[in-house]
C-alpha atoms as a PDB file:
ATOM      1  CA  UNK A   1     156.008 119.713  68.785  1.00  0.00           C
ATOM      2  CA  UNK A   2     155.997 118.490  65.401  1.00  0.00           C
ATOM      3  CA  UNK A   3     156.757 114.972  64.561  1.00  0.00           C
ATOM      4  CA  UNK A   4     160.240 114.394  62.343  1.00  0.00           C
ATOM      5  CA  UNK A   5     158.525 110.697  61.751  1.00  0.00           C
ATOM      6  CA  UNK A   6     156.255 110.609  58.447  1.00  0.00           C
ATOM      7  CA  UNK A   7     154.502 107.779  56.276  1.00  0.00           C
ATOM      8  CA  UNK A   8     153.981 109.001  52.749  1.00  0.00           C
ATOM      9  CA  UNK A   9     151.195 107.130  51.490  1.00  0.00           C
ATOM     10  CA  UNK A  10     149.477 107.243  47.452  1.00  0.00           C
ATOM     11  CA  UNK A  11     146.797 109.498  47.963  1.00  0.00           C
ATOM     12  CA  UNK A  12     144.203 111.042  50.212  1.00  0.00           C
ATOM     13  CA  UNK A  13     142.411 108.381  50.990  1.00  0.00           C
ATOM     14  CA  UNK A  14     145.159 106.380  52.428  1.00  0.00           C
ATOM     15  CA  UNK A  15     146.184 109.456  54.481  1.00  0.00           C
ATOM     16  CA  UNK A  16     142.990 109.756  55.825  1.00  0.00           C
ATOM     17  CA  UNK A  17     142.362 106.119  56.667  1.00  0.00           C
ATOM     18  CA  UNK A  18     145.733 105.807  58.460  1.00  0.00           C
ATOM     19  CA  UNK A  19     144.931 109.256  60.470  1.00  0.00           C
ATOM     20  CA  UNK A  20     141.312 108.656  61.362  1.00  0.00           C
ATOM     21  CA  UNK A  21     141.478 105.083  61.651  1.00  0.00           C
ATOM     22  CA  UNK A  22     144.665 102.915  61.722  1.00  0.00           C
ATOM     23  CA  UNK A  23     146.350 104.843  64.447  1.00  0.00           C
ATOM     24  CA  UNK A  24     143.004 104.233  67.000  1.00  0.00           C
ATOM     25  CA  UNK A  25     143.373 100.601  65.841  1.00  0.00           C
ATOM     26  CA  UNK A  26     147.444 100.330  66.103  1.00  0.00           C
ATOM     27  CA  UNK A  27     146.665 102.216  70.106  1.00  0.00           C
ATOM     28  CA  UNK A  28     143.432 100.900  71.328  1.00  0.00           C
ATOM     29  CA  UNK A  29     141.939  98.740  68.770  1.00  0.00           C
ATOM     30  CA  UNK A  30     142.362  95.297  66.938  1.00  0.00           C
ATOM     31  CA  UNK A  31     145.973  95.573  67.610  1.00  0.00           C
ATOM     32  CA  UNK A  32     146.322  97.035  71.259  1.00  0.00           C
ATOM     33  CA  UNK A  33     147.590  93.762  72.639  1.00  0.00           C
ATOM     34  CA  UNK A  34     149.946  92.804  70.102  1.00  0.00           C
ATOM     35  CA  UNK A  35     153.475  92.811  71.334  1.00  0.00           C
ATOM     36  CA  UNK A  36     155.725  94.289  71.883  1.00  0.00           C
ATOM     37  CA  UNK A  37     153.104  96.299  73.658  1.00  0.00           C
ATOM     38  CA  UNK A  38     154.811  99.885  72.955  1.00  0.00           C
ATOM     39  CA  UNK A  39     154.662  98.788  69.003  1.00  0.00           C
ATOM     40  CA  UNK A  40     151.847 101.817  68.410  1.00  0.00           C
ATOM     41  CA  UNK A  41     154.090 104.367  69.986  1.00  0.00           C
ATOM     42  CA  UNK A  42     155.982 105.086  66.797  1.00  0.00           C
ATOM     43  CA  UNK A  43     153.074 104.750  64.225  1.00  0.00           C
ATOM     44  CA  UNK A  44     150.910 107.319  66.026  1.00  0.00           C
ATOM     45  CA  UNK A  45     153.601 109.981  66.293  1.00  0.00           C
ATOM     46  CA  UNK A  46     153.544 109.882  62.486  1.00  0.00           C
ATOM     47  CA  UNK A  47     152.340 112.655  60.425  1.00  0.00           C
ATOM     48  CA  UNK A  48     150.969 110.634  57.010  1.00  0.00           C
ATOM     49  CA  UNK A  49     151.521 112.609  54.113  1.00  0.00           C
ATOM     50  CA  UNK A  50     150.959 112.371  50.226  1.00  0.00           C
ATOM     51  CA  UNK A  51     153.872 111.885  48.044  1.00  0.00           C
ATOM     52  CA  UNK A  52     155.745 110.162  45.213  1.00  0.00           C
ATOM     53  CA  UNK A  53     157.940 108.291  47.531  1.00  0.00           C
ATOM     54  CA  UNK A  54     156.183 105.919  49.358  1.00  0.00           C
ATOM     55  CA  UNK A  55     157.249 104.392  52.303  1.00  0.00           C
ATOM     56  CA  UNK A  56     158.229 105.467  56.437  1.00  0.00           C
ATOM     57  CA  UNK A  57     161.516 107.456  57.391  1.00  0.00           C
ATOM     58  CA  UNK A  58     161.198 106.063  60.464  1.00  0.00           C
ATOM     59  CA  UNK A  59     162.397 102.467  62.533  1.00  0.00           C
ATOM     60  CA  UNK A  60     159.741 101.106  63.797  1.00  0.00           C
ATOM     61  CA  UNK A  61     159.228  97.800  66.005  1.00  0.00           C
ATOM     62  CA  UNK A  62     156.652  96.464  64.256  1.00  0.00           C
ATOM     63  CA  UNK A  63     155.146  97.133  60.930  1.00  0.00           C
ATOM     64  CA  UNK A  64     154.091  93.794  59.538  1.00  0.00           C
ATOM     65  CA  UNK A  65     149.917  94.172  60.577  1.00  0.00           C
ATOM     66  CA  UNK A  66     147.051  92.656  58.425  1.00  0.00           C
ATOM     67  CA  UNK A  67     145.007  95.933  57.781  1.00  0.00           C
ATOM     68  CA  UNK A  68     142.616  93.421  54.973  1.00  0.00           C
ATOM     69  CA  UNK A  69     142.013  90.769  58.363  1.00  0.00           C
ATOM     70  CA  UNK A  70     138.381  89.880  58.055  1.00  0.00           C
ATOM     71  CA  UNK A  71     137.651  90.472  61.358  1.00  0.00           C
ATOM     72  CA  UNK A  72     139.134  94.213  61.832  1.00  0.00           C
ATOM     73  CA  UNK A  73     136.694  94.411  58.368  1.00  0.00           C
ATOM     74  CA  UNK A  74     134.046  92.968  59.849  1.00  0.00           C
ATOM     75  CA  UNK A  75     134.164  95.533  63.178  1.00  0.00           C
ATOM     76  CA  UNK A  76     135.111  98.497  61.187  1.00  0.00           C
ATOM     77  CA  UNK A  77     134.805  98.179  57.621  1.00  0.00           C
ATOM     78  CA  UNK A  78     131.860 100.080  57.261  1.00  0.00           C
ATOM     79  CA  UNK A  79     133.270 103.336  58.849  1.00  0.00           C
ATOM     80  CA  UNK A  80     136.471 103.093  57.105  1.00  0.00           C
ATOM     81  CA  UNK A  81     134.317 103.263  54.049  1.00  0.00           C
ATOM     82  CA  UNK A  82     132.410 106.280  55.305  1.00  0.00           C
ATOM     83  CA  UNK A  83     136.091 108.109  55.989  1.00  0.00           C
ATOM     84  CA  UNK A  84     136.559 106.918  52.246  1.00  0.00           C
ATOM     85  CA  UNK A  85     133.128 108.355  51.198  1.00  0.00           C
ATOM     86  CA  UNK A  86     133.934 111.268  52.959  1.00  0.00           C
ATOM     87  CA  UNK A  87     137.492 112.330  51.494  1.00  0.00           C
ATOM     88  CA  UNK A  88     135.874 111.751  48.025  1.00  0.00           C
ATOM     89  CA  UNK A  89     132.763 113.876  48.624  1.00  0.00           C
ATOM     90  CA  UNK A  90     130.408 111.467  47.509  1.00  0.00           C
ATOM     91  CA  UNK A  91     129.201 107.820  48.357  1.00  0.00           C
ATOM     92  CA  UNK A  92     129.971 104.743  46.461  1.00  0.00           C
ATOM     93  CA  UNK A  93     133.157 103.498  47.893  1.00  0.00           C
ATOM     94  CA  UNK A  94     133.367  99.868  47.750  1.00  0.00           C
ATOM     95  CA  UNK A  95     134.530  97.132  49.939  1.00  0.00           C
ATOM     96  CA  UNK A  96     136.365  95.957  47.021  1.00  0.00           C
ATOM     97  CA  UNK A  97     138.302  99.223  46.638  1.00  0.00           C
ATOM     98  CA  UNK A  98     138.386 100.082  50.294  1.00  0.00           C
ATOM     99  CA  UNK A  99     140.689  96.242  50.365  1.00  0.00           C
ATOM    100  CA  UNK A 100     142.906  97.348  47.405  1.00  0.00           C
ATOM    101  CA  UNK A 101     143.859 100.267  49.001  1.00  0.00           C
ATOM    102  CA  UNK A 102     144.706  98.810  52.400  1.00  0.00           C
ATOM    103  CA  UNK A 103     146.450  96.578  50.709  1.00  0.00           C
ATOM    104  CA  UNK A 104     148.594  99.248  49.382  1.00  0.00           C
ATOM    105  CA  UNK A 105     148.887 100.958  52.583  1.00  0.00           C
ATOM    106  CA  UNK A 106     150.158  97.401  54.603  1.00  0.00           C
ATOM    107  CA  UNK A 107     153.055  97.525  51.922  1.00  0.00           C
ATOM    108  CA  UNK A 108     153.972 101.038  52.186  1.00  0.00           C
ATOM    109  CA  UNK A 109     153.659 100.675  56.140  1.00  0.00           C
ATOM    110  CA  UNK A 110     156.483  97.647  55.327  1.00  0.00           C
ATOM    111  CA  UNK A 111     158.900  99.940  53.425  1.00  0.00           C
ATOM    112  CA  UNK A 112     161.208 102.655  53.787  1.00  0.00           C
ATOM    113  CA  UNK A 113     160.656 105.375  51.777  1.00  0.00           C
ATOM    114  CA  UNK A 114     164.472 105.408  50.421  1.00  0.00           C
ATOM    115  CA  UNK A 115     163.716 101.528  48.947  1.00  0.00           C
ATOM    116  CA  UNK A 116     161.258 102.461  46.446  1.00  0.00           C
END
């Protein structure tokens, strides 16, 4: 069954981060204990799509988490730059850019797609 819950994020590389990486990390990962402890549920039954209105359709119990922390960086940095590398076709991705656009993606997580 197809999810009714999306996150529209910028571009491809934000899709692809949130789908291969911020959804293990929201379930099992850096944020697995953080309460309340069904707060994933909702996140990973989202289908992330590209799109001019940026944002979630969907209530969600908790949106508010530090994708930039230094220590979710520090664990998993490096393959989040590889899924980066990898969407692009070619190597080069920086740390620097891989930030910005996490960055980006923490504030779309925040918003609803009908406030921007």
């Amino acid at each position: 069954m197809k999810s009714n819950r999306t996150v529209t994020f910028r571009n491809v590389i934000q899709v692809a981060l949130f789908e291969r990486e911020i959804k293990g990390q929201l379930s099992d990962g850096y944020w697995e204990n953080a309460n309340p402890m069904d707060h994933h549920r909702t996140w990973c039954d989202a289908v992330a799509v590209v799109g001019p209105n940026v944002g979630r359709n969907f209530w969600t119990v908790k949106s508010n988490y530090n994708l930039i922390a230094a220590p979710l960086l520090d664990a998993v940095g490096g393959r989040m730059l590889t899924i980066c590398e990898d969407v692009l076709g070619r190597p080069g991705f920086t740390m620097r850019q891989l930030r910005a656009e996490l960055k980006d993606m923490k504030t779309i997580m925040t918003t609803f797609a009908s406030e921007i």
